[in-house]
Protein backbone atom coordinates (compact mmCIF):
# COMPACT_ATOMS: atom_id res chain seq x y z
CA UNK A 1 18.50 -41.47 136.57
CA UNK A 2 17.09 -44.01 133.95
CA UNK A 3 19.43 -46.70 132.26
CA UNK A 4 18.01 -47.89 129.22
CA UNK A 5 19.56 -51.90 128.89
CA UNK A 6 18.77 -54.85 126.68
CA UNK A 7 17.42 -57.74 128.15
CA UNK A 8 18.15 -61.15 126.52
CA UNK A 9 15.70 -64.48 126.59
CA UNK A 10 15.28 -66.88 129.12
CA UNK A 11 19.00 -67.64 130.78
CA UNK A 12 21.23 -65.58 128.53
CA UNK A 13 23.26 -62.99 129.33
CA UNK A 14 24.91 -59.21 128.58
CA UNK A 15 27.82 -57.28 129.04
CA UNK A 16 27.37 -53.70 129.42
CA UNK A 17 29.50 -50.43 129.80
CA UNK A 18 28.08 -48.06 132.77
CA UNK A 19 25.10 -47.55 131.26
CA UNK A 20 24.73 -51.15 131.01
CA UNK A 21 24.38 -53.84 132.94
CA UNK A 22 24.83 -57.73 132.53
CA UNK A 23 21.36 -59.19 133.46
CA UNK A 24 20.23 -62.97 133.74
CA UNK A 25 16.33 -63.49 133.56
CA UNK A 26 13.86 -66.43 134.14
CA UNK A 27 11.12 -64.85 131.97
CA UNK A 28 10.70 -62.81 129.34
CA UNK A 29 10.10 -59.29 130.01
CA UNK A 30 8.48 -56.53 128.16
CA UNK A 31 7.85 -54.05 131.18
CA UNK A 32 9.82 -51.28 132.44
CA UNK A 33 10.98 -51.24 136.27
CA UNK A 34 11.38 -48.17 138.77
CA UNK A 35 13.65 -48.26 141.65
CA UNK A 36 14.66 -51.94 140.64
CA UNK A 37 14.76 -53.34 144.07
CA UNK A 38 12.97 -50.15 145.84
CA UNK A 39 9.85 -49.03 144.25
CA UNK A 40 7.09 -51.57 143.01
CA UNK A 41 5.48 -49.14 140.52
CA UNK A 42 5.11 -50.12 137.62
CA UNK A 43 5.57 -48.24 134.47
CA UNK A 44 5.17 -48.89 130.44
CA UNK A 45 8.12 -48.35 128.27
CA UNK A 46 7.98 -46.46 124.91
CA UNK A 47 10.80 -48.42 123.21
CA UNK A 48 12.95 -46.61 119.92
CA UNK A 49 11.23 -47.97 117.30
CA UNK A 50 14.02 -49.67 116.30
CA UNK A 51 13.81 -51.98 119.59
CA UNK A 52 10.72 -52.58 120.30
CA UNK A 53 10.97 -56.24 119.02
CA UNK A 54 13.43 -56.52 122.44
CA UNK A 55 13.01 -56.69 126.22
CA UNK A 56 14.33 -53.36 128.39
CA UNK A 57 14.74 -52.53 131.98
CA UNK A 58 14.74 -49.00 133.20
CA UNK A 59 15.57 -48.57 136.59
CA UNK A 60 17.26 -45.81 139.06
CA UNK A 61 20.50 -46.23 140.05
CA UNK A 62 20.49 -44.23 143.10
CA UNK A 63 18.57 -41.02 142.69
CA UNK A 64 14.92 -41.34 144.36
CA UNK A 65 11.74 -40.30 142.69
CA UNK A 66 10.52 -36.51 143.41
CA UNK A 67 14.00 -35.74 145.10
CA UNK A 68 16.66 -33.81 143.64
CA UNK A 69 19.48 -34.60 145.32
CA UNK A 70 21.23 -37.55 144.90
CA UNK A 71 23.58 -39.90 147.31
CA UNK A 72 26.78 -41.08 145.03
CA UNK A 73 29.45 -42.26 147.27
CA UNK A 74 33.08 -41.76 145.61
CA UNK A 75 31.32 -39.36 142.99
CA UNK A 76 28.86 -36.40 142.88
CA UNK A 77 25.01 -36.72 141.41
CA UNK A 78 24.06 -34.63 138.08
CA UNK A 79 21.28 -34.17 135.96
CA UNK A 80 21.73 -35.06 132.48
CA UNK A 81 20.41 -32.89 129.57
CA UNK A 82 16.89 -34.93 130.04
CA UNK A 83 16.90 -33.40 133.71
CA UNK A 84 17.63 -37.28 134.90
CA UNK A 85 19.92 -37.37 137.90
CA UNK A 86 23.33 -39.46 137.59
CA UNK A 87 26.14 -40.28 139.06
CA UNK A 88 30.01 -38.42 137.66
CA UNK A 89 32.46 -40.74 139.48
CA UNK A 90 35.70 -40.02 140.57
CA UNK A 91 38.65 -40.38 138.27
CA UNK A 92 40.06 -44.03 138.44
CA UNK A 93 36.32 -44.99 139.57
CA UNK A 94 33.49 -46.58 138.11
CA UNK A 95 29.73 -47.25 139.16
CA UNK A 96 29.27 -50.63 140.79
CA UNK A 97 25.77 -50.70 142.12
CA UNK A 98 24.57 -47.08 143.51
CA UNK A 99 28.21 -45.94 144.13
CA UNK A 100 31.33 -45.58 142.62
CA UNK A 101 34.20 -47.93 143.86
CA UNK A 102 37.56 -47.48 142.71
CA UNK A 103 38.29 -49.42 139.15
CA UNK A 104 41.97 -48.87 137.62
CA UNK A 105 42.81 -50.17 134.76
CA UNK A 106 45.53 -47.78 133.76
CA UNK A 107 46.10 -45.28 131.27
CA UNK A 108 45.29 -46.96 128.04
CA UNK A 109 41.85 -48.03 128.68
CA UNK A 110 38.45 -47.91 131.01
CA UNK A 111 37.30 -49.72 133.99
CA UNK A 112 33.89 -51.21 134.67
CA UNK A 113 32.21 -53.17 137.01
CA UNK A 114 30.46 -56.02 135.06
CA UNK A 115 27.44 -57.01 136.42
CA UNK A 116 25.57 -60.86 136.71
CA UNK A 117 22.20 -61.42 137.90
CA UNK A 118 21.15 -64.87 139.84
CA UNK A 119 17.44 -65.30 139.95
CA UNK A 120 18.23 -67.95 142.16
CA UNK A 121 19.88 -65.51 144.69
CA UNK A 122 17.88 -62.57 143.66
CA UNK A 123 21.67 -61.09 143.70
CA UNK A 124 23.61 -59.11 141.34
CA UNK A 125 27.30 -59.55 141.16
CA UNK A 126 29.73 -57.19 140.23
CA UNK A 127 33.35 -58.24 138.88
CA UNK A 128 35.73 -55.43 137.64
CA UNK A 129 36.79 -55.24 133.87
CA UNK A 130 39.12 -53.95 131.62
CA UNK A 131 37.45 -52.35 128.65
CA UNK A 132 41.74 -51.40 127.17
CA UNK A 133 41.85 -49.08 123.79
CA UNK A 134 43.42 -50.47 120.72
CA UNK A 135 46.77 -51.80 120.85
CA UNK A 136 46.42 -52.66 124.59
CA UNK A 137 45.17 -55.95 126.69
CA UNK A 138 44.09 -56.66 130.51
CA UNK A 139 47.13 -57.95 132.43
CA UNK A 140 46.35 -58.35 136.01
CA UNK A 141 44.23 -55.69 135.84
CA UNK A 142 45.71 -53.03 133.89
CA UNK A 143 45.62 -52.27 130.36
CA UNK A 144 49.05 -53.04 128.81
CA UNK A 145 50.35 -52.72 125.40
CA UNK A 146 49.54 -55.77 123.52
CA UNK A 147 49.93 -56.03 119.34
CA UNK A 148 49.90 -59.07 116.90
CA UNK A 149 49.49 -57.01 114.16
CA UNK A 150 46.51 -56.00 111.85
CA UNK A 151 45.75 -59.78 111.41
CA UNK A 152 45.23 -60.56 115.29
CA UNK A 153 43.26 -59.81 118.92
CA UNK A 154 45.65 -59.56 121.16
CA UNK A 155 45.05 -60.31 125.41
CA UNK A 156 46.75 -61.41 128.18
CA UNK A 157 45.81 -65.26 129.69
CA UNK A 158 47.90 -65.61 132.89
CA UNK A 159 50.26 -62.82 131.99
CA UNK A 160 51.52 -64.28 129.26
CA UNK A 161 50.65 -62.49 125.57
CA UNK A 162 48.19 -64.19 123.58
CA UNK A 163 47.54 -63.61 120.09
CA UNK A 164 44.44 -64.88 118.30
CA UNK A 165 45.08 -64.76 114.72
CA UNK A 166 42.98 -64.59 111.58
CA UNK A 167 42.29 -67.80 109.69
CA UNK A 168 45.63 -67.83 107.06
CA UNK A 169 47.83 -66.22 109.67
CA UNK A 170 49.80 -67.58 112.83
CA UNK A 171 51.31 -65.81 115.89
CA UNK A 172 55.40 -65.39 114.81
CA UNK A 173 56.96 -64.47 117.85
CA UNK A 174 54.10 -62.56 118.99
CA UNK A 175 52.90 -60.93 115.60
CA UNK A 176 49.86 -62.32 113.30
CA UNK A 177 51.86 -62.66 110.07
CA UNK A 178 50.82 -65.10 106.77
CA UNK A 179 50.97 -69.23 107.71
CA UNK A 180 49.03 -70.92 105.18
CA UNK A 181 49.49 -75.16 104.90
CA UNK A 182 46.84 -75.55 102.60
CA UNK A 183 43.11 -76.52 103.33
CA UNK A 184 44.21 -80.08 104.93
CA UNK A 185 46.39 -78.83 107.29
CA UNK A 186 46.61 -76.24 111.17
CA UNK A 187 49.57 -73.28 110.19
CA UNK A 188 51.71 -72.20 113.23
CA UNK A 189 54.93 -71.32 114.14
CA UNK A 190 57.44 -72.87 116.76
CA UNK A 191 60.80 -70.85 117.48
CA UNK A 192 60.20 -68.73 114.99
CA UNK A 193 59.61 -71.84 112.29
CA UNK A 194 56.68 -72.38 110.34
CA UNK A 195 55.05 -76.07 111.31
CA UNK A 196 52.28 -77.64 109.63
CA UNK A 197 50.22 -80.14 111.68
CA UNK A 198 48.02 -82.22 108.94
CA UNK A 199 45.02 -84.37 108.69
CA UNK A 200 45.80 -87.86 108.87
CA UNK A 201 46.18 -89.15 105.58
CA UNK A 202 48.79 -85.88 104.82
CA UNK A 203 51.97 -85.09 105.42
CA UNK A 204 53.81 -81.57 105.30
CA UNK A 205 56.12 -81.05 102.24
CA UNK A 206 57.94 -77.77 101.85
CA UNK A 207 55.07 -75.94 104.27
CA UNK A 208 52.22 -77.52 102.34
CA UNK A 209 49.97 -80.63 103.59
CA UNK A 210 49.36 -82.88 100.54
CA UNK A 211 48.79 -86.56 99.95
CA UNK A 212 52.25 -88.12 99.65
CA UNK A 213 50.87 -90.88 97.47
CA UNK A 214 48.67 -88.49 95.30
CA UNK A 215 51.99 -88.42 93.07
CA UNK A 216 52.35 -92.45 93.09
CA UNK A 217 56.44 -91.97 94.80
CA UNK A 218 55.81 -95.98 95.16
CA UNK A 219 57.85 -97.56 92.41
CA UNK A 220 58.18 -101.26 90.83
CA UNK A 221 54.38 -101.91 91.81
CA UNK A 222 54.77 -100.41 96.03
CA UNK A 223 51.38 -99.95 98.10
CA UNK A 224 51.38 -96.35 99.42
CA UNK A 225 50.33 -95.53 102.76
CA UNK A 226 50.63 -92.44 105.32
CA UNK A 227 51.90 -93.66 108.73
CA UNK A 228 52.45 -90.48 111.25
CA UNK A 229 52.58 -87.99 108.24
CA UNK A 230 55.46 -89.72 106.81
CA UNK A 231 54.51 -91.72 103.35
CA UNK A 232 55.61 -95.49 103.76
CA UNK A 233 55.59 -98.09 100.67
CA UNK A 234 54.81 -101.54 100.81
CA UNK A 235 57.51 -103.23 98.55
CA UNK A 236 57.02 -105.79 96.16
CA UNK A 237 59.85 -108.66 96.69
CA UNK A 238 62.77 -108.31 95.33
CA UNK A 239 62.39 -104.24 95.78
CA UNK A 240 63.18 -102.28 98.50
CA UNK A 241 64.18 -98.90 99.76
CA UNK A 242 61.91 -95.64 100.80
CA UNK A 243 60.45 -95.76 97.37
CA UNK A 244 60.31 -99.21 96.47
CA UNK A 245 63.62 -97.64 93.79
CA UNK A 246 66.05 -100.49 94.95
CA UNK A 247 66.06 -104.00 92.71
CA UNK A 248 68.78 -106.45 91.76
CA UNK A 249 69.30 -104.08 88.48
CA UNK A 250 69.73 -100.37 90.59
CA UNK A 251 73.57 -100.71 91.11
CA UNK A 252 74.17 -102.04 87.55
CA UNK A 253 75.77 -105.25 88.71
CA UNK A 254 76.31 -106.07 84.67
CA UNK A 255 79.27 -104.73 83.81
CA UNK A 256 80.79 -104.26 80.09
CA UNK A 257 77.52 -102.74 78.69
CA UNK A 258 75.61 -105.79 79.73
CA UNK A 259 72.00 -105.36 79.80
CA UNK A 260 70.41 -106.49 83.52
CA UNK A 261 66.73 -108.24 83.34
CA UNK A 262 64.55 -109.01 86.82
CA UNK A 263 64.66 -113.03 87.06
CA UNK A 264 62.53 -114.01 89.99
CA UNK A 265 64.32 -112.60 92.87
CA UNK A 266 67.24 -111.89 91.53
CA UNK A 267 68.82 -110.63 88.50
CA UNK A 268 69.88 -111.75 84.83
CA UNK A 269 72.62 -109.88 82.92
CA UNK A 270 72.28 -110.23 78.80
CA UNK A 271 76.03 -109.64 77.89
CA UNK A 272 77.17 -108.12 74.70
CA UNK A 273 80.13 -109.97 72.56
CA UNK A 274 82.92 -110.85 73.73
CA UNK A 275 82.06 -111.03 77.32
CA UNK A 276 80.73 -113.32 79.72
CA UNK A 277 80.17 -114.90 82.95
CA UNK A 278 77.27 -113.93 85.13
CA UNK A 279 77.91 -110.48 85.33
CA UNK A 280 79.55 -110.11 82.06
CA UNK A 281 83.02 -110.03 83.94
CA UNK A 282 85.15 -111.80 81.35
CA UNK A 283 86.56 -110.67 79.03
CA UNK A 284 89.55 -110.29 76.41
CA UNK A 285 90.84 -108.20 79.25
CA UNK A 286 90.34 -109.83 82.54
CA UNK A 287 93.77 -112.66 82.83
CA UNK A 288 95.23 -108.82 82.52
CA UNK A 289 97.60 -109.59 79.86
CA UNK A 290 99.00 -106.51 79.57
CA UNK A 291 102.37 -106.57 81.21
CA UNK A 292 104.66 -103.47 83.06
CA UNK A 293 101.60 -101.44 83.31
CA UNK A 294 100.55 -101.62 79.79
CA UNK A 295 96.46 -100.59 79.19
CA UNK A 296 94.48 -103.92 78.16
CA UNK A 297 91.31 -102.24 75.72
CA UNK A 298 88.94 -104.90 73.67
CA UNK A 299 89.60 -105.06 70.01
CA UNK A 300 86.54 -106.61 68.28
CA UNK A 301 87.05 -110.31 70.00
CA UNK A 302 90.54 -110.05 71.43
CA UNK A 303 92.65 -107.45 73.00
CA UNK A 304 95.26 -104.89 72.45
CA UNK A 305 97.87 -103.66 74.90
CA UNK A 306 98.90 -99.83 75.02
CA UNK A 307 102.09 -99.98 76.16
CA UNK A 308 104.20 -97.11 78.17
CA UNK A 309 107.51 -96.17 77.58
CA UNK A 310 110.41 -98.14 76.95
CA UNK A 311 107.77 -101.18 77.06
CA UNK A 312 107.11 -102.78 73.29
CA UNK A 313 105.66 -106.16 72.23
CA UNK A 314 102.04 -107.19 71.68
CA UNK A 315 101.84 -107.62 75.39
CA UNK A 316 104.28 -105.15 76.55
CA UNK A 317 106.65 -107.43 77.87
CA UNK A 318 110.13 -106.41 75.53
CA UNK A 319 111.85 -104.16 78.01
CA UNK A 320 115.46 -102.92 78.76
CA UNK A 321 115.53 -105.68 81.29
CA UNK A 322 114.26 -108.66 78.62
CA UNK A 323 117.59 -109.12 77.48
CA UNK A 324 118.98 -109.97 81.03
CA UNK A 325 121.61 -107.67 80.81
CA UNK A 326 122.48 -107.76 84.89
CA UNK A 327 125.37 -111.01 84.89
CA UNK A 328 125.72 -112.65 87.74
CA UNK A 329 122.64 -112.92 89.41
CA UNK A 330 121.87 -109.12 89.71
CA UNK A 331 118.73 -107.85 90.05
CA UNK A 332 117.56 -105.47 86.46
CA UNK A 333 114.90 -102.71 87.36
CA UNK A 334 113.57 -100.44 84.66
CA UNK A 335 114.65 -96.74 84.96
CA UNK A 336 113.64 -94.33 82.57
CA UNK A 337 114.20 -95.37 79.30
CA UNK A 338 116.97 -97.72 80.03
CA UNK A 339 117.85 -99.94 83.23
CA UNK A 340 119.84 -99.93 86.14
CA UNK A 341 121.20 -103.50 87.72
CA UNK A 342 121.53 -104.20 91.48
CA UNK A 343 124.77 -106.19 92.03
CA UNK A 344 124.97 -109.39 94.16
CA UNK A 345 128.05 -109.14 95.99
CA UNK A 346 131.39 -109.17 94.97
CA UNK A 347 130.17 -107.99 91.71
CA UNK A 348 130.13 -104.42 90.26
CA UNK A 349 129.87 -102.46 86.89
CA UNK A 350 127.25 -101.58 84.92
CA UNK A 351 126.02 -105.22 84.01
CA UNK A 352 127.79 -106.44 87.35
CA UNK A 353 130.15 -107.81 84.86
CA UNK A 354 132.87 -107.18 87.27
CA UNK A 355 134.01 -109.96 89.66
CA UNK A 356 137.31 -110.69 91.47
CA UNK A 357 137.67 -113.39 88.67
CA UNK A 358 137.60 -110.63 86.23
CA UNK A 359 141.48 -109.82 86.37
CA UNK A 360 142.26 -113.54 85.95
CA UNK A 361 144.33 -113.79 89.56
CA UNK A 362 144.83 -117.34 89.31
CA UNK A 363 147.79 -118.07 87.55
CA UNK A 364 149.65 -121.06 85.81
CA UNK A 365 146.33 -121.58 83.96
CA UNK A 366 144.49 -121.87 87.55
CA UNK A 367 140.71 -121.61 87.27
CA UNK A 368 139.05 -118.54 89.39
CA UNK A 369 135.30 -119.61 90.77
CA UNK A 370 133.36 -117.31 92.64
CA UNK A 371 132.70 -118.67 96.79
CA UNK A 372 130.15 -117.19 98.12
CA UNK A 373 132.03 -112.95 98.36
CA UNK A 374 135.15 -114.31 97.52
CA UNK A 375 136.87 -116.20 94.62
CA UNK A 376 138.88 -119.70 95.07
CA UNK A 377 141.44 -120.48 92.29
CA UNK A 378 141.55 -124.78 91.25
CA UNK A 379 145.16 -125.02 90.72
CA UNK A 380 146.66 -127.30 87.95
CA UNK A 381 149.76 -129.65 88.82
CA UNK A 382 152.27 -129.09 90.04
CA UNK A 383 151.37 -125.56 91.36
CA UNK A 384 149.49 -124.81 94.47
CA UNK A 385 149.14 -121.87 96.34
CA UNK A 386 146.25 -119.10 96.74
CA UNK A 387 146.49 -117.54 93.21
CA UNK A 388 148.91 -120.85 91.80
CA UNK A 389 151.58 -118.83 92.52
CA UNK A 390 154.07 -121.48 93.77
CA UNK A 391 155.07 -124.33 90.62
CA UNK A 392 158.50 -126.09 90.58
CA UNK A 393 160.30 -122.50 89.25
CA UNK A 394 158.79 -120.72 92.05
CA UNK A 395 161.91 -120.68 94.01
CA UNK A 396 163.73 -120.05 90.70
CA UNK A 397 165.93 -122.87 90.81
CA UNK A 398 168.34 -122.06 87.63
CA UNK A 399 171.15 -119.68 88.49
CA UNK A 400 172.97 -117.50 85.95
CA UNK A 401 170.34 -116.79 84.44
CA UNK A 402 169.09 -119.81 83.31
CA UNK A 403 165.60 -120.03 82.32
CA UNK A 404 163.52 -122.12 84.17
CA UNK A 405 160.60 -124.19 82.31
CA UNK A 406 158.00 -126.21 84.50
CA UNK A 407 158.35 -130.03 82.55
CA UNK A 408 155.66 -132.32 83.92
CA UNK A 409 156.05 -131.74 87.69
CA UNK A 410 159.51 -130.92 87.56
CA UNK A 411 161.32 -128.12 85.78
CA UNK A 412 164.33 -127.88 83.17
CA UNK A 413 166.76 -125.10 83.08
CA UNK A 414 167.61 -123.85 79.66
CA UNK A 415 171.13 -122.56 80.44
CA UNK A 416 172.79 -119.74 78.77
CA UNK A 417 176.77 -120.36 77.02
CA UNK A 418 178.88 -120.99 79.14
CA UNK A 419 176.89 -122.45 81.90
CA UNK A 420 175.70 -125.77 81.91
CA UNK A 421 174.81 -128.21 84.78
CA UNK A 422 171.08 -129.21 86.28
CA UNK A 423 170.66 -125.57 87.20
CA UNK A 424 173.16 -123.84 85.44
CA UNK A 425 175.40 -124.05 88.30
CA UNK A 426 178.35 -125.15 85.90
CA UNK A 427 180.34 -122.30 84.06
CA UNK A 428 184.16 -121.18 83.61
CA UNK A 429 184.45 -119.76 87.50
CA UNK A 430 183.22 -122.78 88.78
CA UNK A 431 186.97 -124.58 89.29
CA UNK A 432 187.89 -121.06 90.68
CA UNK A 433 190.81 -120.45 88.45
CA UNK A 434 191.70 -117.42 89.63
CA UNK A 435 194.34 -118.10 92.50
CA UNK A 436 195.87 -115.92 95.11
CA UNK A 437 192.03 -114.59 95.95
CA UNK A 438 191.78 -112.97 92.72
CA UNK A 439 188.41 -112.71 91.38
CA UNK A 440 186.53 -114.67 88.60
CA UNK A 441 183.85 -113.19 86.38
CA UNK A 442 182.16 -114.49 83.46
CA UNK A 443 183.03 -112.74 79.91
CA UNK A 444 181.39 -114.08 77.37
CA UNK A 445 182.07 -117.85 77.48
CA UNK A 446 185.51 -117.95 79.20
CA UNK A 447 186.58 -116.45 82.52
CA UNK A 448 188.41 -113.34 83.32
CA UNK A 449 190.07 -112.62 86.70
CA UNK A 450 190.13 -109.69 88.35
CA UNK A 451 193.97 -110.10 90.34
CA UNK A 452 195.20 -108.28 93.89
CA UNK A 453 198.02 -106.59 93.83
CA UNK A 454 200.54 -107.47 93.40
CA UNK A 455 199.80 -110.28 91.84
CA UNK A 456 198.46 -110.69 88.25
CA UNK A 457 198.26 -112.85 85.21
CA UNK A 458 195.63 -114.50 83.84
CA UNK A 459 194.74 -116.78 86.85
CA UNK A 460 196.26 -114.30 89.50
CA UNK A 461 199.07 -117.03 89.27
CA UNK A 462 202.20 -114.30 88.69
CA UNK A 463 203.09 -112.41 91.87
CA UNK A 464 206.46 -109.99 92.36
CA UNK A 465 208.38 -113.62 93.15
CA UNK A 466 207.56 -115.37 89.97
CA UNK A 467 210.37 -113.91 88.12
CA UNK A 468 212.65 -115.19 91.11
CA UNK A 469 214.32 -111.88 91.75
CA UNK A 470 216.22 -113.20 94.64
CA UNK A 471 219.77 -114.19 93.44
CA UNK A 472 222.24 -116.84 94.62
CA UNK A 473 219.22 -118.95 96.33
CA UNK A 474 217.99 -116.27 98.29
CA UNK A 475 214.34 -116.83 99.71
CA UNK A 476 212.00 -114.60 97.97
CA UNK A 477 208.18 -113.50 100.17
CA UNK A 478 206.00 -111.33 99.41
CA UNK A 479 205.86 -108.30 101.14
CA UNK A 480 202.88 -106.34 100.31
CA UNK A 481 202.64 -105.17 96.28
CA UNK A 482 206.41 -106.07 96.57
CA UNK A 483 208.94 -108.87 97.28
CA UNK A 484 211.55 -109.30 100.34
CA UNK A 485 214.66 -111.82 99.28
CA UNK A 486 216.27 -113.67 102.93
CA UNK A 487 219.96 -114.03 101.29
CA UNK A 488 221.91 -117.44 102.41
CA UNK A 489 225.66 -117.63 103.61
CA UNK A 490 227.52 -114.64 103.40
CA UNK A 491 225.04 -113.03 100.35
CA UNK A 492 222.99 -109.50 100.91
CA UNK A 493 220.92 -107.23 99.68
């Protein structure tokens, strides 16, 4: 059986299926061998004329010149349609050497025993492969389905997939799918997320390497440079910031539509009329003139207050409480459109007008003052007392109805007809003119008395013995509304 094999220059090497065989050779050669190893005839090749520019070896791999049998261990020795013998393996064998050995790779692809030459040794070595059909890879020796995709070669490198992708693709989660960064940058993916790893000098922006500084990001005169693919600017004092975008002027520091200039390191603000200060701050506006939360707004050079309700006045300051309408020390608070007071105590009503001196308790011309809750009444002379009650009349010193007037720090009775005295005690009863316990009234100026019976008159003076009813100087006595006579001598009755 003749093997027809290509034979590389000096120290390279070839892979071959069973027909082939991986040879390494000191020399060219341009011979053909017999019974490589057995015979020592040699022979001359006819080469396709496509080949002969290349070096071949012919040699039998196990069937002997002139015989027609054939020894093929693990297989059984035909003749192929040139009448060559060869050697049919068994299934889940291939050739290695004369005889088949057992090679399983599965059932998605073919096993061979790859063969290396040593001219050193003189050896051949045979190591088992895994030729797998498409869509499957060598893993430990058995072809196992293995896909990136129509834009990668997939295999197996200690067990674990592998897929080597086309330039402009990257392995996703084990399939070749588009990863492009651009021509100064590596595309591939990490859990699942596209990474770009670029040439010093670029950095990755939205899955693209580029030159950071090739769009001058460096404000206010900042040196660009590319530290780690991150840009980094250089700042000119008094900037600062990731751009160089941060001055004395970013954060406006001139307020009222002053204009800010760079002055050294620091900052100049150009302030329009009628400001000032050095950032513009003053103003018309800033003593905040505007009182009871009234709006200050410039007019021209000056001000103008927009005042809220009930507030009036150029600078809102006429309000229900301007007039000080709380008495007595209360306290006025706006409410609404009007005002409300908060008394002091005693005091009350509306304008805490009310006071315990408001009802005038002091009397006999006594003056009320307020002490501290309570009131205290200064009493004129001669009256004393809490409210001046008590004067020289207080005990109303005239009697029968005589009226009694304070004089100086005594008093006077005026007395009424009939009665006269200090205190009126003087009138017509006083010499008690009625007798016999009859009693004396007043009527009009005189007297009058009011008589027991049985006596009567007008001073209660006639009883039943006035008229001497007893006869011949008999005693007369009263004897109840009546008279008893006590006769003398021999007289009765």
């Amino acid at each position: 059986m003749d093997v027809e094999a290509f034979v590389p220059s000096v120290n390279q090497s070839i892979e071959t299926s069973v027909e082939e065989i991986r040879v390494q050779v000191a020399e060219p050669l341009k011979d053909c061998f017999l019974n490589f190893g057995i015979c020592s005839e040699m022979s001359t090749c006819q080469l396709p004329k496509d080949r002969r520019d290349q070096n071949h070896l012919v040699r039998d791999l196990g069937c002997r010149e002139g015989s027609d049998t054939c020894n093929c261990k693990n297989g059984r020795c035909v003749k192929d349609s040139r009448g060559n013998w060869k050697c049919l393996c068994l299934p889940r064998h291939s050739m290695k050497g004369k005889d088949c050995e057992l090679c399983d790779c599965g059932r998605n692809g073919k096993c061979i025993f790859a063969e290396t030459f040593s001219v050193q040794t003189k050896s051949i070595h045979y190591q088992k492969k895994c030729v797998c059909d498409t869509g499957y890879a060598d893993k430990y020796g058995t072809c196992t389905e293995c896909d990136c995709g129509a834009d990668g070669t997939c295999s197996y490198e200690n067990g674990l997939k592998r897929c080597d992708c086309k330039i402009g693709t990257a392995d996703k989660e084990g399939t070749c799918i588009e990863c492009d960064c651009g021509a100064d940058g590596t595309c591939s993916y990490e859990n699942g997320l596209k990474r770009c790893d670029c040439k010093i000098g670029t950095a990755d922006k939205e899955g693209t390497c580029i030159d950071p500084c090739s769009s001058n990001p460096c404000q206010n005169g900042g040196k660009c440079t590319v530290e780690e693919q991150n840009l980094k600017c250089e700042c000119k004092a008094p900037f600062k910031g990731k751009n160089c975008e941060i001055g004395p002027c970013s954060f406006n520091p001139c307020r009222n539509g002053g204009t800010c200039s760079i002055d050294g390191l620091s900052f100049r603000c150009a302030c329009m009329s009628p400001f000032k200060g050095i950032l513009c701050e003053t103003g018309p506006c800033s003593s905040n003139p505007c009182q009871n939360g009234g709006t200050c707004s410039v007019d021209g050079q000056n001000f103008k207050c927009s005042c809220k309700k009930p507030f009036t006045g150029n600078l809102c300051e006429t309000g229900p409480c301007s007039s000080n309408p709380c008495k007595n020390n209360g306290k006025c608070t706006v409410e609404g459109q009007s005002f409300k007071c908060e008394c002091r105590k005693p005091y009350k009503g509306k304008n805490c007008e009310i006071s315990p001196c408001a009802s005038n308790p002091c009397q006999n011309n006594g003056k009320c003052k307020m002490d501290n809750e309570n009131f205290k009444c200064e009493c004129k002379a001669p009256y004393n007392g809490n409210l001046c009650q008590n004067g020289p009349c207080s005990s109303n010193p005239c009697q029968n109805s005589g009226v009694c007037e304070v004089v100086g720090l005594s008093f006077q009775c005026k007395c009424k007809e009939p009665f006269k005295g200090k205190i009126c005690e003087i009138g017509p009863c006083s010499s008690n003119p009625c007798q016999n316990r009859g009693q004396c009234k007043v009527v009009g100026i005189n007297f009058q008395c009011d008589c027991k019976p049985p006596y009567e008159g007008k001073q209660c003076e006639k009883d039943p013995c006035t008229s001497s009813p007893c006869l011949n100087k008999g005693n007369c006595t009263v004897n109840g509304n009546s008279f008893k006579c006590a006769c003398q001598g021999p007289y009765s009755g």
